[in-house]
Protein backbone atom coordinates (compact mmCIF):
# COMPACT_ATOMS: atom_id res chain seq x y z
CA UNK A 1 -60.50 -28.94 43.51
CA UNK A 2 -57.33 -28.98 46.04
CA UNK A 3 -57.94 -25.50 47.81
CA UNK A 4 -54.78 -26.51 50.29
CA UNK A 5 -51.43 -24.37 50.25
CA UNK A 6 -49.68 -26.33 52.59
CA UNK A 7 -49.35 -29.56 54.75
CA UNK A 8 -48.79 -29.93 58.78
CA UNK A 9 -47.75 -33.08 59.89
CA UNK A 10 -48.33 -33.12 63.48
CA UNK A 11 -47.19 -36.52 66.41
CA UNK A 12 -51.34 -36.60 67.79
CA UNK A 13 -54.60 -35.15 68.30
CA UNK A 14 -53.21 -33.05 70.93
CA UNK A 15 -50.77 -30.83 68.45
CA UNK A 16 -53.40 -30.41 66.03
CA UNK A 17 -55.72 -29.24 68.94
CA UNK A 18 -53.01 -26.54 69.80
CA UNK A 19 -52.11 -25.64 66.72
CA UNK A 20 -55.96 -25.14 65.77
CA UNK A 21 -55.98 -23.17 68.97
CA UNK A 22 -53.39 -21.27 68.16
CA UNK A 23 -52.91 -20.43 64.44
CA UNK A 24 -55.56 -17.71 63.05
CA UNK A 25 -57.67 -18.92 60.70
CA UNK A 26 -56.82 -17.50 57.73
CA UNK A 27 -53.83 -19.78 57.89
CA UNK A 28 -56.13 -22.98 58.40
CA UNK A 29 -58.66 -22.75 56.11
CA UNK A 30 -56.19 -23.78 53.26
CA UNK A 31 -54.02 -25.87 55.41
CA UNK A 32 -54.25 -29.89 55.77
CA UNK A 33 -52.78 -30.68 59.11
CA UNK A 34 -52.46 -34.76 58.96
CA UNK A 35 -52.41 -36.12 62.24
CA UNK A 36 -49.91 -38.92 61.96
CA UNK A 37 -50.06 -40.78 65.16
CA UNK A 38 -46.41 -40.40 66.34
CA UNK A 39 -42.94 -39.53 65.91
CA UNK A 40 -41.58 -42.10 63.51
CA UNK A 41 -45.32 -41.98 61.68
CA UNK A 42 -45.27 -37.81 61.15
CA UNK A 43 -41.45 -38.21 59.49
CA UNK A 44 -43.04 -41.53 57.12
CA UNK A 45 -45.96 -39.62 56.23
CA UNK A 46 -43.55 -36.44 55.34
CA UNK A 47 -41.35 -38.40 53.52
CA UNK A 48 -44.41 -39.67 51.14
CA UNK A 49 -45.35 -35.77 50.75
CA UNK A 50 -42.48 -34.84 49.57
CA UNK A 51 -42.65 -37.13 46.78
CA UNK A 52 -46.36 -36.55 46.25
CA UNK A 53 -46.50 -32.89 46.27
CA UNK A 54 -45.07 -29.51 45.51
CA UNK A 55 -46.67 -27.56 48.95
CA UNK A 56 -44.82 -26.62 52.12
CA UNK A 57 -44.67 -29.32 54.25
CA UNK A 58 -44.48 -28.39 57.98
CA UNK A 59 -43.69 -30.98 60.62
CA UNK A 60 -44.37 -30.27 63.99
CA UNK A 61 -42.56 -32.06 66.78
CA UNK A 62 -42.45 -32.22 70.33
CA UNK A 63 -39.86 -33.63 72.53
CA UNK A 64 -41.92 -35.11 75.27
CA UNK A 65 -39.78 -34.39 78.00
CA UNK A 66 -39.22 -31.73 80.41
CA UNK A 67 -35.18 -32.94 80.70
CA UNK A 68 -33.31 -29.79 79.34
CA UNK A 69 -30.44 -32.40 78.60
CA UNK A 70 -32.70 -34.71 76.32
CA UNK A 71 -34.12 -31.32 74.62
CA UNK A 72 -30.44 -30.31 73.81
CA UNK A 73 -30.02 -33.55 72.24
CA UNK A 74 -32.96 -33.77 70.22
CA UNK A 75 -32.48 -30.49 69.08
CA UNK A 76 -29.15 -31.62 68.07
CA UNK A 77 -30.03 -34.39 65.79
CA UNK A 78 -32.57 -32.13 64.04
């Protein structure tokens, strides 16, 4: 049986690792982070949730970049 409430789609290893480090886990136990390997990969693989499934789906980005400029515009497509 499917004991998961919700999906995390995360870039890499790295962003699960935090958000394992981060999130209590209460919250993980029933959570399937998918570790997508990228930017373009984590919006495919949400994409094919959405059509798969009725759970949350959480993506998590990052903008890899310090550049306050380049955040601004990220943030804007988004």
């Amino acid at each position: 049986m499917n004991k998961n409430k919700r999906y995390f789609v995360v870039e890499g290893q790295d962003d699960e690792f935090i958000l394992r480090s981060l999130l209590p886990q209460e919250l993980l136990q029933d959570t399937k982070i998918i570790v997508a390997g990228g930017y373009s990969a984590a919006l495919s693989v949400a994409q094919t949730l959405l059509t798969l499934t009725p759970l949350p789906i959480v993506i998590f980005f990052d903008t890899d970049t310090f550049s306050e400029k380049e955040i601004e515009e990220k943030k804007a497509i988004y």
